[in-house]
N, C-alpha and C. Protein backbone atom coordinates (compact mmCIF):
# COMPACT_ATOMS: atom_id res chain seq x y z
N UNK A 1 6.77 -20.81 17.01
CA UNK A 1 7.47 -19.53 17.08
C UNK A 1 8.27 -19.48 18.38
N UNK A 2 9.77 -18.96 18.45
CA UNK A 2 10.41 -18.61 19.77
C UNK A 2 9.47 -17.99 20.73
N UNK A 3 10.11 -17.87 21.63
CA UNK A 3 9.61 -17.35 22.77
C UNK A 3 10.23 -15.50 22.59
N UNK A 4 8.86 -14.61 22.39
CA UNK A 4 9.32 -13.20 22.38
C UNK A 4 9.76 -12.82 23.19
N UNK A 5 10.81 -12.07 23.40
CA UNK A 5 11.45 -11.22 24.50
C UNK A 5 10.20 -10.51 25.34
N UNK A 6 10.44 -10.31 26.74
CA UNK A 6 8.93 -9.16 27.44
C UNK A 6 8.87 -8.12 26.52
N UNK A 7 10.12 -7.49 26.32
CA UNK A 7 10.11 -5.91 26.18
C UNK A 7 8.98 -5.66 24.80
N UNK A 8 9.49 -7.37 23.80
CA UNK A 8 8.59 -7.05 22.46
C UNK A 8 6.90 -7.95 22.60
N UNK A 9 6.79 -7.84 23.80
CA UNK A 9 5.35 -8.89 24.36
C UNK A 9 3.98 -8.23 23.31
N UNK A 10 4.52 -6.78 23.29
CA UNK A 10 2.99 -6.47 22.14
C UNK A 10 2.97 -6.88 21.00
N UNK A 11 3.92 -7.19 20.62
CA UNK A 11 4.10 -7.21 19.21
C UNK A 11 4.48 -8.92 18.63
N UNK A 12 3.18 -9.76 19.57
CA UNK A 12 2.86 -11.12 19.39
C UNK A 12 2.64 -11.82 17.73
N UNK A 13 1.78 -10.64 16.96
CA UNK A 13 1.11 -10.98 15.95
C UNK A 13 2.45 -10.45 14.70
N UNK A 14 3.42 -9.89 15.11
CA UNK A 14 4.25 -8.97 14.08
C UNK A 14 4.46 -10.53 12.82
N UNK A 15 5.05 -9.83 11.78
CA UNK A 15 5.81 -10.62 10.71
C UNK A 15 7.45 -10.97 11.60
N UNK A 16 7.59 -12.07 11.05
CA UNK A 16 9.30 -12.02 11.30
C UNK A 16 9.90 -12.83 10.01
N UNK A 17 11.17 -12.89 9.94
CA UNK A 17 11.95 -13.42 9.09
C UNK A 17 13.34 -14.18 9.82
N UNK A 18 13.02 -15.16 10.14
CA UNK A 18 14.18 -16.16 10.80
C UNK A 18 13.99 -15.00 12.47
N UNK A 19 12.96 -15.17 13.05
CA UNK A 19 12.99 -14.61 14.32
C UNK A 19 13.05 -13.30 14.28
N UNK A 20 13.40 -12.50 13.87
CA UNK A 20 13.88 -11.33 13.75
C UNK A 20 12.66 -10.67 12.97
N UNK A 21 12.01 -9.63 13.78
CA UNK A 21 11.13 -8.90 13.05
C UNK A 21 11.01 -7.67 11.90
N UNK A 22 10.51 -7.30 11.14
CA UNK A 22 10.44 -7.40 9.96
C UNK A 22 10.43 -5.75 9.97
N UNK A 23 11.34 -4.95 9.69
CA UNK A 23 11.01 -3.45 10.32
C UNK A 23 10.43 -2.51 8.92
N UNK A 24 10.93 -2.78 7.76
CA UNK A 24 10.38 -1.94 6.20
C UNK A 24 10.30 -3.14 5.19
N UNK A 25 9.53 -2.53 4.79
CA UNK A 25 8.91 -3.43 3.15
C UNK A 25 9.42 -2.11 2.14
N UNK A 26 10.15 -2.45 1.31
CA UNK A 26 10.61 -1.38 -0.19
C UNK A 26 8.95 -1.80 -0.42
N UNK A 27 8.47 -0.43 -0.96
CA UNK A 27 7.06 -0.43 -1.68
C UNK A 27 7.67 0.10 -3.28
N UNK A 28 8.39 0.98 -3.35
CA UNK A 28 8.65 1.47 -4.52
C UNK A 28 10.22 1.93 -4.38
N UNK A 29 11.04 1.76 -5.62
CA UNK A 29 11.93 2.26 -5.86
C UNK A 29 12.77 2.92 -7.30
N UNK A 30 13.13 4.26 -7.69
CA UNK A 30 13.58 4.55 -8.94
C UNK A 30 14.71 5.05 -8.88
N UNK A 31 16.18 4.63 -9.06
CA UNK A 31 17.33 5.38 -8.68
C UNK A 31 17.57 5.99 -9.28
N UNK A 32 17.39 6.20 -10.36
CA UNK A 32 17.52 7.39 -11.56
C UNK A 32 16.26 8.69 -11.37
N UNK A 33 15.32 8.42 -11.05
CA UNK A 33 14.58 9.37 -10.18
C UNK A 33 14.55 10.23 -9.25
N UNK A 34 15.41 9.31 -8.45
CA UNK A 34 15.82 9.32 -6.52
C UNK A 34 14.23 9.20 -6.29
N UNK A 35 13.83 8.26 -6.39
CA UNK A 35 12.80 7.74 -5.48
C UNK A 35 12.52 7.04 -4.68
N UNK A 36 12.42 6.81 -3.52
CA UNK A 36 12.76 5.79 -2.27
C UNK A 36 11.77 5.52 -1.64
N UNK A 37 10.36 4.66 -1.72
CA UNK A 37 8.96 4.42 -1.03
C UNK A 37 9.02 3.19 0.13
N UNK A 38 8.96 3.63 1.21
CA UNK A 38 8.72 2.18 2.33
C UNK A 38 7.94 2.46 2.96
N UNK A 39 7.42 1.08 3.76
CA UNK A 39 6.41 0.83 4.54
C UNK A 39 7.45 0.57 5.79
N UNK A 40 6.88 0.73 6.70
CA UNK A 40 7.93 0.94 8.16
C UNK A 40 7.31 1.02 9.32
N UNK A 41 7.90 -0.40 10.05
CA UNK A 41 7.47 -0.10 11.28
C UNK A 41 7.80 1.37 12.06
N UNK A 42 6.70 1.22 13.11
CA UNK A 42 7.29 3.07 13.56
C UNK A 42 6.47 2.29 15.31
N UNK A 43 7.98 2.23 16.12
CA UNK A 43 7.62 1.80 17.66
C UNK A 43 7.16 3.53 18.62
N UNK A 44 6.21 3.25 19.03
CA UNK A 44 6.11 4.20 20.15
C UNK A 44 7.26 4.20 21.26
N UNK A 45 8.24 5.29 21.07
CA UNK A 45 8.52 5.04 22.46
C UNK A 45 8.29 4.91 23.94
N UNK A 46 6.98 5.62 24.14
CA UNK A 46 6.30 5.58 25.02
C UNK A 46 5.92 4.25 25.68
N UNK A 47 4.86 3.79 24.65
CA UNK A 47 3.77 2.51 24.50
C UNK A 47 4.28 1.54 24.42
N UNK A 48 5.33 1.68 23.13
CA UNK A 48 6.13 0.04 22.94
C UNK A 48 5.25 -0.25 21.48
N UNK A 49 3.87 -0.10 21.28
CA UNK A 49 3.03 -0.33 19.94
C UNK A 49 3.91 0.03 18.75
N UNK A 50 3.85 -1.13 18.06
CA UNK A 50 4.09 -0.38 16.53
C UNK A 50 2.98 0.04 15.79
N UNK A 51 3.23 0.57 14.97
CA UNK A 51 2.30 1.03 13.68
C UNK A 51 2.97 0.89 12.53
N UNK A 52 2.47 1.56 10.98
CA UNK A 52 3.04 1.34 9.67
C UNK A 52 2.75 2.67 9.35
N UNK A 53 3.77 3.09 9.08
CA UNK A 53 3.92 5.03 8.07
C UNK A 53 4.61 4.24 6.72
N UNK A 54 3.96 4.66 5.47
CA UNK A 54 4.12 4.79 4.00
C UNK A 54 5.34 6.16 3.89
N UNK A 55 6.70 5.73 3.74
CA UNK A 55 7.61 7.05 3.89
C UNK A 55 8.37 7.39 2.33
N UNK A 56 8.60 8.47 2.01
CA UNK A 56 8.93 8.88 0.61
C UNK A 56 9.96 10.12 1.09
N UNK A 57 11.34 9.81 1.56
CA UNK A 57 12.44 11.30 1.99
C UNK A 57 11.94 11.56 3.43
N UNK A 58 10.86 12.69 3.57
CA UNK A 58 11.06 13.53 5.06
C UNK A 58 9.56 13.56 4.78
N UNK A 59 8.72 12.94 3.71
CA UNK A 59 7.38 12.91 3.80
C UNK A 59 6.48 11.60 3.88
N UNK A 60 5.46 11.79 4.09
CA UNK A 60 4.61 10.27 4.57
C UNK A 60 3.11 10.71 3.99
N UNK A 61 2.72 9.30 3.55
CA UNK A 61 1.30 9.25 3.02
C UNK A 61 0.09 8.96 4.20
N UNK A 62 -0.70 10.16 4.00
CA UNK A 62 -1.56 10.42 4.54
C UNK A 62 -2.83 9.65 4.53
N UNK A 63 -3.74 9.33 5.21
CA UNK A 63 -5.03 8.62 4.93
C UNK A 63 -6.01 8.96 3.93
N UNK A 64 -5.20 10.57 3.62
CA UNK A 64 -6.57 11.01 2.26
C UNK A 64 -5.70 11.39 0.85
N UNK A 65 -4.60 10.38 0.95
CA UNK A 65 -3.88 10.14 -0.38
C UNK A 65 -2.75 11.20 -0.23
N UNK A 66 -2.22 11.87 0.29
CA UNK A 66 -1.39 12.95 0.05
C UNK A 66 -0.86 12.62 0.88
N UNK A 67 0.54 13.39 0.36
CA UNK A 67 2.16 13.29 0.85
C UNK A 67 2.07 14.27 1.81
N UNK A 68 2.75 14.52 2.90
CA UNK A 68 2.56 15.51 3.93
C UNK A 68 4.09 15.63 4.37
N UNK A 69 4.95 16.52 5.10
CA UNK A 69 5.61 16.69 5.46
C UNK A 69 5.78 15.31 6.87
N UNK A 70 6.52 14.87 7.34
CA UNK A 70 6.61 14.07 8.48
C UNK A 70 7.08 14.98 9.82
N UNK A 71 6.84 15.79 10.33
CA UNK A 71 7.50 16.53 11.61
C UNK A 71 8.33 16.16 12.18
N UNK A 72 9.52 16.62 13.11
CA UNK A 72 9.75 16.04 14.04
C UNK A 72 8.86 15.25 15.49
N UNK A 73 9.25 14.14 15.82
CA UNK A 73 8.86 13.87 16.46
C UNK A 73 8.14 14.72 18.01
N UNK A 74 8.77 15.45 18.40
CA UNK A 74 8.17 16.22 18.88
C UNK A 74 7.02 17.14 18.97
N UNK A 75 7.07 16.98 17.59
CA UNK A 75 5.93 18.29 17.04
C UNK A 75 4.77 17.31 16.58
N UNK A 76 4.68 16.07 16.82
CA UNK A 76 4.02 15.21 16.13
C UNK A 76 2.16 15.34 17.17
N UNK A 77 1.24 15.57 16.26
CA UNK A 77 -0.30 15.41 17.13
C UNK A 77 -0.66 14.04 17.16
N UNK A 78 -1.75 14.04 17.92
CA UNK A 78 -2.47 12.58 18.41
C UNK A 78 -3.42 13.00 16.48
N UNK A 79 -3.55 14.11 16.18
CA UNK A 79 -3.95 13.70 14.79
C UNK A 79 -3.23 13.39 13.60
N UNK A 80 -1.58 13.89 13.99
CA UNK A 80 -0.65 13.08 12.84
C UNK A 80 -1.06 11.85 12.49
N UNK A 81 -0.86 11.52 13.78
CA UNK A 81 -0.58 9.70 14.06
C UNK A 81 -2.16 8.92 13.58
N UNK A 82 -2.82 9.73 13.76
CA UNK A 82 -4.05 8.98 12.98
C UNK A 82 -4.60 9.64 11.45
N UNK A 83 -4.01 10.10 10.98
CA UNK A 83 -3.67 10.46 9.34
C UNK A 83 -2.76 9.74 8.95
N UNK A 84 -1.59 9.16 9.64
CA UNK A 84 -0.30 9.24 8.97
C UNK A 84 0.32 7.63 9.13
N UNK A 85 -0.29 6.91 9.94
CA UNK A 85 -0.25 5.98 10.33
C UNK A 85 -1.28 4.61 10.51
N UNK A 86 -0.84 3.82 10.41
CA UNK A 86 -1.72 2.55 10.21
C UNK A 86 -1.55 1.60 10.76
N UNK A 87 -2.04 0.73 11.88
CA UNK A 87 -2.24 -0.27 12.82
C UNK A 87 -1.15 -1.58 12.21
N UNK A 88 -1.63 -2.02 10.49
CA UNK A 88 -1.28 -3.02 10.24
C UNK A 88 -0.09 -2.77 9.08
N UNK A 89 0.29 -3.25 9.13
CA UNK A 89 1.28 -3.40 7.58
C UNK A 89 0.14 -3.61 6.51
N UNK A 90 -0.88 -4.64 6.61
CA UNK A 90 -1.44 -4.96 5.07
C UNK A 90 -2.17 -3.98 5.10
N UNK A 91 -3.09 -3.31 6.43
CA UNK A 91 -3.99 -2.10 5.93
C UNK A 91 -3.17 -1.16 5.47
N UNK A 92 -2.04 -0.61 5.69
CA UNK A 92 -1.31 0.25 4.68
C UNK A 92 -1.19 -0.15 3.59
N UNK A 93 -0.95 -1.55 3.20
CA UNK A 93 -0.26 -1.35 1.92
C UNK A 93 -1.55 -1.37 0.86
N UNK A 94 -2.70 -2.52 1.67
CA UNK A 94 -3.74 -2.59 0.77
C UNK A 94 -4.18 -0.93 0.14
N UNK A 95 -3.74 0.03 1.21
CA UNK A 95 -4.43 1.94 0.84
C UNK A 95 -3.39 1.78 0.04
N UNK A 96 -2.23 1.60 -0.59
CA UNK A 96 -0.89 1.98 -1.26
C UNK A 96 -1.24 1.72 -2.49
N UNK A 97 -2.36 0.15 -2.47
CA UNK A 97 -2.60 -0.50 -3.81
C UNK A 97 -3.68 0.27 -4.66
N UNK A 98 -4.59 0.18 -3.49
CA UNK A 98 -5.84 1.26 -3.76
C UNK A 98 -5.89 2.50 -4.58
N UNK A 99 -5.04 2.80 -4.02
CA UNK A 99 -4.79 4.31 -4.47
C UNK A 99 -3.51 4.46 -5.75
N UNK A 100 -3.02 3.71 -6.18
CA UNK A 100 -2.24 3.42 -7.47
C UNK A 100 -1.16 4.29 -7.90
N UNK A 101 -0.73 4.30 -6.46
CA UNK A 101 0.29 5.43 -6.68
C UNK A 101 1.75 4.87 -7.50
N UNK A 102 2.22 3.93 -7.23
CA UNK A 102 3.10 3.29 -8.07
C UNK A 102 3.09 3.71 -9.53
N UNK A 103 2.07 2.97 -10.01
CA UNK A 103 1.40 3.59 -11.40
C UNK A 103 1.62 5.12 -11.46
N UNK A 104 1.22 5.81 -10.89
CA UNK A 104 1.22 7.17 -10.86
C UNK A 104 2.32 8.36 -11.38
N UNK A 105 3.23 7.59 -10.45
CA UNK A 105 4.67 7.73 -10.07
C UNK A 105 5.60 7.44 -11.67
N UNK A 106 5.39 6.06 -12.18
CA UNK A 106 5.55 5.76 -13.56
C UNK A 106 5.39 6.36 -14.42
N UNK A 107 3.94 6.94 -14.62
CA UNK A 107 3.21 7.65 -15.21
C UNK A 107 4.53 8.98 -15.09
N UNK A 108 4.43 9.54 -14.47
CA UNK A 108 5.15 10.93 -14.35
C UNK A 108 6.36 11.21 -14.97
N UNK A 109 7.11 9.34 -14.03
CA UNK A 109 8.62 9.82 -15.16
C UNK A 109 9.07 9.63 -16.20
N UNK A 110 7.66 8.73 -16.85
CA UNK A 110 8.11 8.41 -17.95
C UNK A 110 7.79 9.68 -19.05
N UNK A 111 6.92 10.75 -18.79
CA UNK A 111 6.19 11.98 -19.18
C UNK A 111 7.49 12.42 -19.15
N UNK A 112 8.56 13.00 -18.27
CA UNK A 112 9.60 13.47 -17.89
C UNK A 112 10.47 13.10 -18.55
N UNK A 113 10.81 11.93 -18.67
CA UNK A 113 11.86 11.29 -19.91
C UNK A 113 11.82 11.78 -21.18
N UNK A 114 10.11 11.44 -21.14
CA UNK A 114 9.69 12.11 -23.04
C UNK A 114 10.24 13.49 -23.04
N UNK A 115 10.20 14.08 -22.05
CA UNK A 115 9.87 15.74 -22.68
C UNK A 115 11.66 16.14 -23.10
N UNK A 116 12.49 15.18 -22.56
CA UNK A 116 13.81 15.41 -22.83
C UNK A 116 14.43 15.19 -23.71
């Protein structure tokens, strides 16, 4: 592996793709829906740490399955960030799989299609 820049020194273990680190994974997508699901790095500005937020528009998946509003950053608690956020990319996505929301999501529009 190159040699990381200081500034990105925490972020030893990240994914990359030709050097360049790896900032969203598409988890789900329906354009006829407008549905837009990613996994996303999210840097502290503070710290420099990344984390992984599950994002859907202006909302984010929570640790107890639910969609929540995302705040502005400002308004954000030390308990957002531990509802709303996840250390790793795979521990998010493995909760994404878990919880079968994809399926879910399917489930709904295809109900929605029928009823038309």
């Amino acid at each position: 592996m190159d040699k990381i820049p200081d500034h990105m020194s925490h972020d030893v273990g990240q994914k990359r793709l030709c050097g360049i680190p790896i900032r969203s994974y598409q988890l789900f997508l329906h354009i006829q829906a407008r549905i837009d699901i990613t996994l996303d790095r999210v840097v502290d500005a503070e710290t420099g740490i990344s984390r992984w937020a599950i994002r859907m528009g202006q909302s984010c998946l929570n640790k107890r399955g639910e969609w929540q509003h995302e705040t502005m950053l400002s308004n954000r608690t030390d308990s957002f960030y531990r509802q709303c956020r996840w250390d790793e990319a795979e521990e998010a996505h493995a909760f994404w799989n878990e919880l079968q929301i994809e399926k879910q999501i399917v489930e709904q529009i295809r109900s929605r299609e029928d009823e038309v």
